[in-house]
Structure formats: structure tokens, C-alpha cells
Protein backbone atom coordinates (compact mmCIF):
# COMPACT_ATOMS: atom_id res chain seq x y z
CA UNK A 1 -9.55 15.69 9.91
CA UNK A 2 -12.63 16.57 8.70
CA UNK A 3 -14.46 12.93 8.91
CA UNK A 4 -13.15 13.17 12.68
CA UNK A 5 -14.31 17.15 12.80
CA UNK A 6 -17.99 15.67 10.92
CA UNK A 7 -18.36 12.70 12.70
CA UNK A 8 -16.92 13.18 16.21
CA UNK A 9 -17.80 16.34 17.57
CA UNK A 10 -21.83 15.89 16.73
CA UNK A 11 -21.70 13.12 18.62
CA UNK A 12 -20.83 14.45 22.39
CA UNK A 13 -23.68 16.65 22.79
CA UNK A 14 -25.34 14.01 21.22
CA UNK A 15 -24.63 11.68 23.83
CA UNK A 16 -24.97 14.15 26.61
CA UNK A 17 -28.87 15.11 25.37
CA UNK A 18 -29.39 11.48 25.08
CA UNK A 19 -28.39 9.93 28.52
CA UNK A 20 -30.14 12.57 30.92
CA UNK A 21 -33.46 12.51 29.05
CA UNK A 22 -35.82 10.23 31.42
CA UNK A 23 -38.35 10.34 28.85
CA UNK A 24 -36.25 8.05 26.73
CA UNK A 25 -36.09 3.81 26.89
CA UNK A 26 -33.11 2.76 28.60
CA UNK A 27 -32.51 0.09 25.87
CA UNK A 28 -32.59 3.33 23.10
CA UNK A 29 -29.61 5.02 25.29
CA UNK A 30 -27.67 2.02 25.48
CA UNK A 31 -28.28 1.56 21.40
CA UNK A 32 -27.30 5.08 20.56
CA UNK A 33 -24.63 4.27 22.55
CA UNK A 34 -23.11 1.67 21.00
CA UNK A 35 -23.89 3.37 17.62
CA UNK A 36 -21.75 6.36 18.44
CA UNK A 37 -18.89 4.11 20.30
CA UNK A 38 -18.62 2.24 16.87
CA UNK A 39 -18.27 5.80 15.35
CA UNK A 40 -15.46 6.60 17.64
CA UNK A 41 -13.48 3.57 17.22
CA UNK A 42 -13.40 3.85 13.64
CA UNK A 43 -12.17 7.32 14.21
CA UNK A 44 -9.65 6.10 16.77
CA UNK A 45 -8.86 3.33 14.18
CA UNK A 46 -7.98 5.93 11.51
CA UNK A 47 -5.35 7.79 13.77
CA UNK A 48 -3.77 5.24 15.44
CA UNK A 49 -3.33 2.64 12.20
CA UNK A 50 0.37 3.08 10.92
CA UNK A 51 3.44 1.26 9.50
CA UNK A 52 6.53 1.59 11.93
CA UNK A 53 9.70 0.56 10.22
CA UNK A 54 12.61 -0.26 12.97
CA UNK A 55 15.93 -1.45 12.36
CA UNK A 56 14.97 -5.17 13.26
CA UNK A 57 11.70 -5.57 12.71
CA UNK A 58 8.43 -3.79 10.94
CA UNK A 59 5.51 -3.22 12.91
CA UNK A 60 1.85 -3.12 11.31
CA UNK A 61 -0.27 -1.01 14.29
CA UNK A 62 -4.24 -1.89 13.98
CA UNK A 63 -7.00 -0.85 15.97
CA UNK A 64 -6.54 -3.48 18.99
CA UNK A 65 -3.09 -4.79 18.25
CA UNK A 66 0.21 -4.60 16.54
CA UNK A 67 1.71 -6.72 14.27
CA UNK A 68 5.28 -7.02 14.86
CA UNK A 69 7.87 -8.91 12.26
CA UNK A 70 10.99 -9.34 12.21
CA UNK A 71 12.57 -8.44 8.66
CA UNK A 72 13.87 -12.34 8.23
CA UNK A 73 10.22 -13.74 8.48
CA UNK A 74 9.10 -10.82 5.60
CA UNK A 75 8.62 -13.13 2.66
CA UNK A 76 7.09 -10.10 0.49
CA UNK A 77 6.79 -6.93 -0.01
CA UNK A 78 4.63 -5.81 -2.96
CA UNK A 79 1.52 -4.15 -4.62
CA UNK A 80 -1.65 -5.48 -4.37
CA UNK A 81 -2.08 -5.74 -8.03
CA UNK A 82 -4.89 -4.59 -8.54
CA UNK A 83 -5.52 -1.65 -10.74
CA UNK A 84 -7.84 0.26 -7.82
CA UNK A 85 -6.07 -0.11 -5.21
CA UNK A 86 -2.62 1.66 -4.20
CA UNK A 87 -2.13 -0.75 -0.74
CA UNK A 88 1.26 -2.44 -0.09
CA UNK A 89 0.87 -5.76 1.25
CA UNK A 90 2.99 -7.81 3.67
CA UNK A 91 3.16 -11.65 3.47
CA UNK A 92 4.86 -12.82 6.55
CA UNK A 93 6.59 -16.33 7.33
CA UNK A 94 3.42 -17.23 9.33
CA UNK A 95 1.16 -17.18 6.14
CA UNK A 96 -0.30 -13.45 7.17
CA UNK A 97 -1.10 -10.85 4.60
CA UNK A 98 -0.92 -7.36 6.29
CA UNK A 99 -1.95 -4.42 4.05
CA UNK A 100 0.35 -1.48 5.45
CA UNK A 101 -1.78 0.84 6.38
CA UNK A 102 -0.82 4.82 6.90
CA UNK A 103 -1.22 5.72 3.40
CA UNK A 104 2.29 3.73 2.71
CA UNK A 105 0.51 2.32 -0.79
CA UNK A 106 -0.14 6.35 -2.33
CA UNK A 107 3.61 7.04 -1.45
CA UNK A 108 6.27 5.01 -3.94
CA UNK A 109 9.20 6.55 -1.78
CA UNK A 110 7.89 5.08 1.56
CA UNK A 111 7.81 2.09 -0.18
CA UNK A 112 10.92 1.52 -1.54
CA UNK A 113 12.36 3.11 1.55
CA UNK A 114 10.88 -0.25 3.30
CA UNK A 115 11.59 -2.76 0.57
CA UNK A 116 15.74 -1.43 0.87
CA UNK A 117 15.38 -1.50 4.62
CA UNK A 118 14.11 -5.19 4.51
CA UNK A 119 16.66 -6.31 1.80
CA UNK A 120 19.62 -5.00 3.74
CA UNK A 121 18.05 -6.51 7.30
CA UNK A 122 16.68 -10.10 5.75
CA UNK A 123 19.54 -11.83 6.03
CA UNK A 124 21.59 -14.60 3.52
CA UNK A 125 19.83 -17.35 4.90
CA UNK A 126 16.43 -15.72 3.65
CA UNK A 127 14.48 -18.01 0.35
CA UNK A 128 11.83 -16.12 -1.62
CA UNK A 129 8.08 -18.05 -0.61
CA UNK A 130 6.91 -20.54 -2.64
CA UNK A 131 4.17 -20.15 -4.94
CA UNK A 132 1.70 -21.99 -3.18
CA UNK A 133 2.42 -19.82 -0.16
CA UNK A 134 1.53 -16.82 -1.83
CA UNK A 135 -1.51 -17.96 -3.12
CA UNK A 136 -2.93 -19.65 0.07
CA UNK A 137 -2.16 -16.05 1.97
CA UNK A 138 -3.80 -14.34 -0.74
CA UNK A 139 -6.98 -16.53 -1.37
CA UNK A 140 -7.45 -15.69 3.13
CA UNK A 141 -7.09 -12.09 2.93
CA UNK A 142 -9.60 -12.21 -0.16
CA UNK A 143 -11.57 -14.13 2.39
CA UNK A 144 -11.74 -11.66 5.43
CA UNK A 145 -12.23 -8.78 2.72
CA UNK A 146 -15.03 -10.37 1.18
CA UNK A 147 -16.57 -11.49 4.54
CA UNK A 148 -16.03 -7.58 5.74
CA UNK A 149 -17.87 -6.49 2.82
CA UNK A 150 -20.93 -8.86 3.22
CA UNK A 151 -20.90 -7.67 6.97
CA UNK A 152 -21.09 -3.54 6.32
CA UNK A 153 -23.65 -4.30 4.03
CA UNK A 154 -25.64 -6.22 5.98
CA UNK A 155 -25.28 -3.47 8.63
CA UNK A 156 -26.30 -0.54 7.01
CA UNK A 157 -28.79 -2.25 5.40
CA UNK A 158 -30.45 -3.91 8.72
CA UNK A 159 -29.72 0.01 9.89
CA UNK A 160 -31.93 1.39 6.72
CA UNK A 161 -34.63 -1.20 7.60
CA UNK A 162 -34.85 -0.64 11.59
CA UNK A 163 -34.70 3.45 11.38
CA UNK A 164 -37.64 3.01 8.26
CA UNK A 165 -39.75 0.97 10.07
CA UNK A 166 -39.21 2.36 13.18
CA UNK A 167 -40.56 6.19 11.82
CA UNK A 168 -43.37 4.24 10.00
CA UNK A 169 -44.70 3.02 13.36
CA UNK A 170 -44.25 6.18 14.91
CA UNK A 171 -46.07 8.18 12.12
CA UNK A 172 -48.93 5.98 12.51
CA UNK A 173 -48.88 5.63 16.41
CA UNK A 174 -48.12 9.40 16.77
CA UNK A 175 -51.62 9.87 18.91
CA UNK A 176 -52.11 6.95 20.43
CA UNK A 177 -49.30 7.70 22.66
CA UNK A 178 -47.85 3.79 23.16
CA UNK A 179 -44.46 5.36 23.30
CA UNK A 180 -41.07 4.55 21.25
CA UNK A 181 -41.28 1.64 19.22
CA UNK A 182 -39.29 -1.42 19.81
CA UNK A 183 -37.67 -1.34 16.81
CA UNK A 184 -35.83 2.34 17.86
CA UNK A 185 -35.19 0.90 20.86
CA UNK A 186 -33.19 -1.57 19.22
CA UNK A 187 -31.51 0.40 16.37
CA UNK A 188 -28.67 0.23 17.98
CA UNK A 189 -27.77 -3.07 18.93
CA UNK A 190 -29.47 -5.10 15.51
CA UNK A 191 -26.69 -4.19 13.55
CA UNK A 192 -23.80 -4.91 15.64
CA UNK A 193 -25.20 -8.72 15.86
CA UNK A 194 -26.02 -8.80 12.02
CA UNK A 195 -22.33 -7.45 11.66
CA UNK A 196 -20.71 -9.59 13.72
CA UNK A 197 -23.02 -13.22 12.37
CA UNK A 198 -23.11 -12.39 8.85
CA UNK A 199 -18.42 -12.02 8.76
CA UNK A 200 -18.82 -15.09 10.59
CA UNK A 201 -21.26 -17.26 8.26
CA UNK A 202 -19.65 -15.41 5.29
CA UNK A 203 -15.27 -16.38 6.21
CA UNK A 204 -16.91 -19.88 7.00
CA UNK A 205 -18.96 -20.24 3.31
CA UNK A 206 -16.37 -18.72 1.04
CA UNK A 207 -13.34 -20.82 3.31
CA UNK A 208 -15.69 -23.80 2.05
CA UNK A 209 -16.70 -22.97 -0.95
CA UNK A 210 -12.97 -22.19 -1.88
CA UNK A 211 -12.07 -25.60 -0.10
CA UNK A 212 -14.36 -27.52 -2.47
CA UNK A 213 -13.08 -26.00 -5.34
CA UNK A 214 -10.06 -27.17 -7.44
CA UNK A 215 -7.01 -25.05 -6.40
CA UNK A 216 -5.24 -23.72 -9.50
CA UNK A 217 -1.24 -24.81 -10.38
CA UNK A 218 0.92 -22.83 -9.08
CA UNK A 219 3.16 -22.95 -11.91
């Protein structure tokens, strides 16, 4: 509540100073723009993520989709085990690791409320995953997390850069009136296209560089 309270309501009258003000590049409305839609959606993302447990299936709700599985193809239900973080992952029959999200990791009853649900729903037919199964689903979710990482940093970082350089120019051009500075003008775009090349280049590298290593035994 209060990120949404902190981060979403500055950023109406933001937008409505922004968009009537002739005086401003069109490109730098359309950047601030995008900035504050990506600030929404990860609002939007926060709210609407969840874990819905049914009585035939779980579903795993995400920003632009929902994963839904049906308790036979759940091959595990566990920790992540690691020491800092409290997330419950998901390993479906289709190789997927889903970390529940809704804050199912910080609450041991929710968990084990899910684990008996899928026990009792599973099936007799239903074989623990092999080894190698589990480690192939974990090695790609260490992938995409990795490649996320790389990406947000690159952001902000591209972000830090453009709004520096951008009040540099404009300190030094302040009376020779040549206007806003190309690099405001494009504050808002730059980081979106570093985000979205730099999780691309970095899944591809570390889905190679993992490919080229030896894989450990299973056993």
C-alpha cells in the first residue's frame, strides 16, 4: 500500500502537467510516458500476482497471464533452498519452475495447505521427477533470474547516465537557449531498449555458457 500510495499517486498530476505543456518535446512526453506506464504495471503486477488453489488444478496468476496446472502434472512442491529466500517453487510436468507468488513462501500454513491439497488430488498413477528433471528446470529459472538481474541493472544504470548527462548539458547550455537536450528527450525510451537487449543477450550467454559446461551427475 504504501509503494502504490508513493509511487502511484505522484505520478497522475505528473502526467497531466506533462502532456498539456507545449513548451515540452513531444519525444520527452512520450518518454515520461513510458517511464510512468512501467511504474504502473509493476504496481498492477504487485496486486494482481497470486496463487489460486482449486480443487483440480493450481493456478499461478502473473502480470500478463496465468499459469494453470492441473495437480497430476505438479511434480514438486518445495522451498527454494536457499537460505534468503522464503519462495515456494512449482516444477510442473512441462519442465516449468513457477515461484508462487502472493507471499505463499512467508506463510508455512499456506504451504502445507497446498502440498495436502496436491497429495490428495495427484493421483496413483503420479511418479516423483527424475533428478535430471529437477536440475534442468532449476539451472532455466536460474537463467531468467540472472538475465532479469543483468537487465534492471543495466536500466537504472543507463537511467543514472541519461538523467546525469542530460542536467550536465543543461547546466552548461542554460543561456544559450538551444532547448532540452536530446538525451532528456530520450530518458525515457533508452532504458526500456537496454532492458529489453541486455535479458535477451544475457538468457542467450548464460543458456551457452551453461551448455558448454559439463553438467553435474545427478546422482
Amino acid at each position: 500500500m504504501f509503494i502504490t500510495l508513493f509511487l502511484g499517486l505522484p505520478g497522475i498530476p505528473l502526467a497531466g502537467s506533462i502532456v498539456p505543456e507545449d513548451d515540452l518535446p513531444l519525444t520527452f512526453k512520450a518518454g515520461m510516458l513510458v517511464l510512468l506506464s512501467t511504474v504502473y504495471l509493476g504496481i498492477i503486477w504487485f496486486w494482481r500476482a497470486a496463487t489460486i488453489v482449486y480443487r483440480d488444478h493450481i493456478a499461478v496468476r502473473q502480470l500478463f497471464r496465468t499459469h494453470r496446472t492441473v495437480w497430476p502434472d505438479v511434480l514438486r512442491i518445495e522451498g527454494e533452498g536457499n537460505s534468503a529466500s522464503s519462495r515456494t517453487m512449482l516444477l510442473d510436468r512441462e519442465g516449468r519452475l513457477l515461484a508462487l507468488p502472493g507471499g505463499v513462501g512467508a506463510q508455512p500454513h499456506e504451504v502445507r495447505a497446498i502440498k495436502d491439497r496436491w497429495e490428495r488430488s495427484r493421483g496413483e498413477e503420479w511418479a516423483p521427477p527424475a533428478d535430471a528433471v529437477v536440475l534442468a528446470a532449476q539451472h532455466r529459472a536460474r537463467v531468467r533470474e540472472s538475465a532479469m538481474v543483468w537487465a534492471i541493472l543495466s536500466t537504472v544504470g543507463a537511467f543514472l547516465v541519461l538523467l546525469v548527462a542530460g542536467l550536465v548539458l543543461a547546466f552548461r547550455s542554460e543561456g544559450e537557449g538551444d532547448g532540452m537536450s536530446w538525451l532528456f528527450q530520450a530518458i525515457g525510451f533508452v532504458p526500456v531498449v537496454v532492458f529489453v537487449a541486455v535479458h535477451q543477450i544475457a538468457v542467450r550467454l548464460l543458456r551457452r555458457r551453461h551448455t558448454a559446461s559439463p553438467c553435474p551427475d545427478p546422482r
